[in-house]
Protein backbone atom coordinates (compact mmCIF):
# COMPACT_ATOMS: atom_id res chain seq x y z
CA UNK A 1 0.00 0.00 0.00
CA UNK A 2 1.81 3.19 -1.50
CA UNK A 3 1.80 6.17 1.41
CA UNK A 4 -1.47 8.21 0.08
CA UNK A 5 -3.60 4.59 0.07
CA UNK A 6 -2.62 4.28 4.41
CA UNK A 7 -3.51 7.61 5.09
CA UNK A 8 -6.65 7.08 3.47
CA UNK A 9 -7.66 4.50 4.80
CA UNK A 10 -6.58 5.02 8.57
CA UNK A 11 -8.30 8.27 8.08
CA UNK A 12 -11.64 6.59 6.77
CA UNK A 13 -11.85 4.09 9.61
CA UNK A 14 -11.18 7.32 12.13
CA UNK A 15 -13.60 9.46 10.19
CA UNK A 16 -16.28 7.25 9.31
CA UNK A 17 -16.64 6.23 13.31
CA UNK A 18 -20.12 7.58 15.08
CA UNK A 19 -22.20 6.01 17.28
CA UNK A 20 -24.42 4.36 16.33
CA UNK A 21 -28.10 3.21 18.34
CA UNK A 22 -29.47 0.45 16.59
CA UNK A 23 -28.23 -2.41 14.88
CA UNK A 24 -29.20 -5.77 12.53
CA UNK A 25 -29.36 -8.61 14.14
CA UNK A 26 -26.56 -9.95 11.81
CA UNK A 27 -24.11 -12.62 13.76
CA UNK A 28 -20.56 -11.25 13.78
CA UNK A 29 -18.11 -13.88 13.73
CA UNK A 30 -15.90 -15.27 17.10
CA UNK A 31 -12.69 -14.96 14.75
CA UNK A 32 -13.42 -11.61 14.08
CA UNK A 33 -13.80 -10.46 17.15
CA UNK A 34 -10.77 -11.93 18.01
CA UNK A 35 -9.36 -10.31 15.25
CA UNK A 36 -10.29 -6.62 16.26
CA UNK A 37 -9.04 -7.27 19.75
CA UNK A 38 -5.56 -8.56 18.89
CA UNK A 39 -5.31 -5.16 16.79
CA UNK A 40 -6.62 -3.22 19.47
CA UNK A 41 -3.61 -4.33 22.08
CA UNK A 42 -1.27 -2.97 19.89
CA UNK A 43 -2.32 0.24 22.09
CA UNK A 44 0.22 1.87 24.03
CA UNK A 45 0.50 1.96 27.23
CA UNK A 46 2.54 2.68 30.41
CA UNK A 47 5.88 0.36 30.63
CA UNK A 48 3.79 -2.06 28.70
CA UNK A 49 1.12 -2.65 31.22
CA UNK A 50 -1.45 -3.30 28.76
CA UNK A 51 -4.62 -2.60 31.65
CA UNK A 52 -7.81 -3.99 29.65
CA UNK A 53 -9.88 -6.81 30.66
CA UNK A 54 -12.74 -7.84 27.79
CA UNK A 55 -15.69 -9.56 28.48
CA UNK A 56 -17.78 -10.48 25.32
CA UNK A 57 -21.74 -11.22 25.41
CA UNK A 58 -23.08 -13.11 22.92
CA UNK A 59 -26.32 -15.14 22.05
CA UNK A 60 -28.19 -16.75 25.34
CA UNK A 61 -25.31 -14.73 27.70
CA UNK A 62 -26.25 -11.09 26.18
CA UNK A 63 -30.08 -11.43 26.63
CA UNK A 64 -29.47 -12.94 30.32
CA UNK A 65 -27.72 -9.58 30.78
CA UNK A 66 -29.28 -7.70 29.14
CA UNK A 67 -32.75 -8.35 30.69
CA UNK A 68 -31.38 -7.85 34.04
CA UNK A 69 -29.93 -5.13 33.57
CA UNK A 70 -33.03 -3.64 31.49
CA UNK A 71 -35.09 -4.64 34.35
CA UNK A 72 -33.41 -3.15 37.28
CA UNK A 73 -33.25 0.35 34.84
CA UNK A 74 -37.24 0.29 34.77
CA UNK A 75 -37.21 -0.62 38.58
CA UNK A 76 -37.22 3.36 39.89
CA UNK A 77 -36.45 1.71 43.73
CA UNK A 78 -33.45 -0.77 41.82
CA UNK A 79 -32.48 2.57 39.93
CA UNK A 80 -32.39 4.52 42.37
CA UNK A 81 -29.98 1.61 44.89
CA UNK A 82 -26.97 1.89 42.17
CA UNK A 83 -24.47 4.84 41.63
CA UNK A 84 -21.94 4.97 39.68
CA UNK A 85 -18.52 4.06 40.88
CA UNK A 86 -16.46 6.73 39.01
CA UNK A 87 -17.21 9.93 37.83
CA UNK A 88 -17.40 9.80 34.24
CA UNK A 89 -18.34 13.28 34.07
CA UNK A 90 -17.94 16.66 35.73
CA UNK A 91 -19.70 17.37 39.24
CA UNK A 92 -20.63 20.88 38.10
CA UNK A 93 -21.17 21.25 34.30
CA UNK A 94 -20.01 24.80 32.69
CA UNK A 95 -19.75 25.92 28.60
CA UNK A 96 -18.87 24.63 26.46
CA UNK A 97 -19.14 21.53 27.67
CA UNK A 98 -22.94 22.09 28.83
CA UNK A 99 -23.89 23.27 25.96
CA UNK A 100 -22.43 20.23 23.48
CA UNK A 101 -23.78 17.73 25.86
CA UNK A 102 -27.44 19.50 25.57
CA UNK A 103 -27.33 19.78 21.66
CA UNK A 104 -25.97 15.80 21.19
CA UNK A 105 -29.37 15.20 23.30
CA UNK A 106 -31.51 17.40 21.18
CA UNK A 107 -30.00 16.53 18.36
CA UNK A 108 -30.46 12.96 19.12
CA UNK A 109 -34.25 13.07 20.65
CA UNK A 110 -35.31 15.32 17.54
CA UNK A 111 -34.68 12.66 14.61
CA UNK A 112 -36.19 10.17 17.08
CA UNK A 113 -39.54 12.84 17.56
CA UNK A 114 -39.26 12.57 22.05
CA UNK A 115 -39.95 16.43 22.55
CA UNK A 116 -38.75 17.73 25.79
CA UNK A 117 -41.97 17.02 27.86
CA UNK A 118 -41.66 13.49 26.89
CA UNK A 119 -40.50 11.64 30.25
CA UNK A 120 -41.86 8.19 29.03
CA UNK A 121 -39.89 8.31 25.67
CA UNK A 122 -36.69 9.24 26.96
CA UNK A 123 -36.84 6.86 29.73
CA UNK A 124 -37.13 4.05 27.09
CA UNK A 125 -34.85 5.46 24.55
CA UNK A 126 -32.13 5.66 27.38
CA UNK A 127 -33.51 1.58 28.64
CA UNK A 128 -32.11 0.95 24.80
CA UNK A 129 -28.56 1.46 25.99
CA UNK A 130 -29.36 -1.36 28.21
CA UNK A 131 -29.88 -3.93 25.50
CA UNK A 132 -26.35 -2.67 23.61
CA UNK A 133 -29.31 -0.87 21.57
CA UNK A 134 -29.82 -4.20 19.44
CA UNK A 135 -26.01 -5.23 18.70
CA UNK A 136 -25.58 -9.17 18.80
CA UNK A 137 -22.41 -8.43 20.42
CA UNK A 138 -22.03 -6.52 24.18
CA UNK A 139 -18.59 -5.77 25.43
CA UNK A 140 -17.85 -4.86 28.65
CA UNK A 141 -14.62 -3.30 29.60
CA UNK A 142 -13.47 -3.70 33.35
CA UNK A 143 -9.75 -2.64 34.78
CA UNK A 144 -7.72 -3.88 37.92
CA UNK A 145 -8.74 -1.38 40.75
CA UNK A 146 -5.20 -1.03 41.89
CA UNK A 147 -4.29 0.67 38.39
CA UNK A 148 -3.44 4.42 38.35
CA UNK A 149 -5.21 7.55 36.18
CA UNK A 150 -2.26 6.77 33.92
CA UNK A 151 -3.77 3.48 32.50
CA UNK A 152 -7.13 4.68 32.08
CA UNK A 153 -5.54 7.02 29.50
CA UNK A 154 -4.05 3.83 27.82
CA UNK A 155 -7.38 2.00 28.58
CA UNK A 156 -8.68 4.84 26.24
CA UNK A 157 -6.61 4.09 23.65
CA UNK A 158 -7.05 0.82 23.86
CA UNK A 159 -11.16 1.40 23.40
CA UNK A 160 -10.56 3.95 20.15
CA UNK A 161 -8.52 0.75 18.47
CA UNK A 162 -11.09 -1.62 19.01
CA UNK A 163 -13.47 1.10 17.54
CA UNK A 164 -11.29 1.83 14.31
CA UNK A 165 -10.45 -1.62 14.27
CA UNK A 166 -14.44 -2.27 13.88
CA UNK A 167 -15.00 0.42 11.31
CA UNK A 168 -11.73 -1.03 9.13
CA UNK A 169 -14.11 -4.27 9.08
CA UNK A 170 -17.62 -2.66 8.20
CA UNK A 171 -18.59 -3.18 11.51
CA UNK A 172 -20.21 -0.45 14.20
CA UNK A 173 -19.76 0.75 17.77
CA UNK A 174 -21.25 2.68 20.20
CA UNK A 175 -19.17 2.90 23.36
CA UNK A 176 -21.23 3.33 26.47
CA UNK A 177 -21.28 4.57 29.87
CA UNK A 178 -24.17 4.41 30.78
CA UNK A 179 -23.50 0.59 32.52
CA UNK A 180 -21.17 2.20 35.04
CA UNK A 181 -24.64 2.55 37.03
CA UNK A 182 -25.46 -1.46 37.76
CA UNK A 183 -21.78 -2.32 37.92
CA UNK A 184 -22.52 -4.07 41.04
CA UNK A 185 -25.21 -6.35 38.77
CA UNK A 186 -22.59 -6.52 36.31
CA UNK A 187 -19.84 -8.01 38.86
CA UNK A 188 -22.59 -10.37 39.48
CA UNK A 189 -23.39 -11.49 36.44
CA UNK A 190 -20.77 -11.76 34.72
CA UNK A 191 -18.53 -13.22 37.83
CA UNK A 192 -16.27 -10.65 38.03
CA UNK A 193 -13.26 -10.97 41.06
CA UNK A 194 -13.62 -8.40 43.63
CA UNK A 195 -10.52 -6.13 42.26
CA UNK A 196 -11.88 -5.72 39.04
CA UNK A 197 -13.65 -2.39 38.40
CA UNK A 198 -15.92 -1.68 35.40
CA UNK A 199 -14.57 0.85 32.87
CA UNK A 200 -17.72 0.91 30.36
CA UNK A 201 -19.48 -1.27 27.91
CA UNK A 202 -19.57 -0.96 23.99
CA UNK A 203 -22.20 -2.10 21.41
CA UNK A 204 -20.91 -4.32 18.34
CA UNK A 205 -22.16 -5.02 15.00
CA UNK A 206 -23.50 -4.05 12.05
CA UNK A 207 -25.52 -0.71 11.85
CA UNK A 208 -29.08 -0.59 11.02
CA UNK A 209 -28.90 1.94 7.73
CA UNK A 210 -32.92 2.67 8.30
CA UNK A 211 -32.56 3.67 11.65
CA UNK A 212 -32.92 7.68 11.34
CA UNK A 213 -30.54 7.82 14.64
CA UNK A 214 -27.64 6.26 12.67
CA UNK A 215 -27.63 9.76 10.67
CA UNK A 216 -26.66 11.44 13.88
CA UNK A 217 -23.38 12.71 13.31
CA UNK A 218 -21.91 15.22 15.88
CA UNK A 219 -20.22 18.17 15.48
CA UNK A 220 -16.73 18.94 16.29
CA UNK A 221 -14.16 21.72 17.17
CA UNK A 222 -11.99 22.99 14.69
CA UNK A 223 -8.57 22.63 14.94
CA UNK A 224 -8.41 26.24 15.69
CA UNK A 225 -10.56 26.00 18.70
CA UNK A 226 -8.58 23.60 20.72
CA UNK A 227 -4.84 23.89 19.25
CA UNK A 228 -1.88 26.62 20.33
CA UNK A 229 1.08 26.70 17.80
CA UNK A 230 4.33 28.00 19.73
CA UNK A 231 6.89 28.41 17.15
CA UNK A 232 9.05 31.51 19.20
């Protein structure tokens, strides 16, 4: 492949990535899987610590989890028992961040038609993230609790390759935080040892090219926005 043909390419997997919120049903193969995890490792990380545990839901497995976990999310008394175990996002919001975090959920509730009045509608549209929104595959991410902030950056370069590496295939992600919640149903369900923390979960498969919130694609900073060039 002559120099112009890889940057392409890398660029098109990179590019081409959204998430996306429904899926076929379409099987996606064990080996391939396998495949897009073995590129994924190539991540760096710190002296080679490599700090990513995979677990992979499939067939009978997913829906087991996937109904428990759906259930305890329409349970308002189960809901309201779990808390997440990190913070995955700010205590106290402020702009810009506010405001791109309100427009991705506007954005997102307007192709689906859930106006802002509509509890009911959101509560089930958020209940999808539950079922990996349809993916045959569910992957859930979990890290050794004695690790440092310096492998979660690796862990999140570890989670982009396995998202590239999907695109590269024809396959789709969505990665997903929203399981941080039930991780103590997810330690129980999936048997997880005691020092093993979950990170988040991720949706695999193919895409669902009639789903209008597959055309979602968000909006981001120009270069110019978030760079500084020092050059004296």
């Amino acid at each position: 492949m002559n120099p112009s043909d890889a940057i392409a390419a890398v660029d098109a997997a990179i590019t081409g990535r959204h998430s996306m919120r429904a899926y076929l049903s379409t099987p996606v193969p064990r080996a391939q899987i396998e495949d897009i995890l073995a590129v994924a490792a190539r991540a760096p990380s710190g002296t080679n610590t490599q700090p990513w545990q995979v677990h992979v839901l499939t067939g009978a497995a997913l829906q087991r989890f996937t109904r428990r976990l759906g259930e305890a999310f329409d349970d308002p008394a189960q809901r309201e028992a779990h808390a997440e175990e990190y913070d995955y996002y700010p205590r106290q919001w402020v702009s810009p961040y506010i405001d791109r975090r309100r427009k991705v959920g506007w954005d997102l509730y307007g192709l689906l038609g859930i106006g802002k009045a509509d509890k009911l509608r959101m509560h089930a549209q958020h209940a999808r993230n539950f079922q990996f929104f349809g993916a045959p595959v569910g992957l859930i991410f979990t890290i050794d609790r004695l690790m440092g902030q310096g492998s979660w950056l690796d862990y999140g370069m570890f989670l982009q390759n396995v998202m590239v590496a999907a695109r590269a295939r024809g396959l789709d992600t969505c990665p997903q935080a929203a399981f941080t919640q039930f991780h103590r149903l997810i330690q129980e369900e999936l048997g997880l040892a005691a020092d093993q923390m979950v990170v988040c979960g991720m949706a695999l498969g193919h895409a669902d090219p009639a789903a209008v919130e597959n055309s979602l694609v968000t909006e981001r900073e120009p270069v110019s926005g978030f760079t500084r060039f020092l050059e004296a």
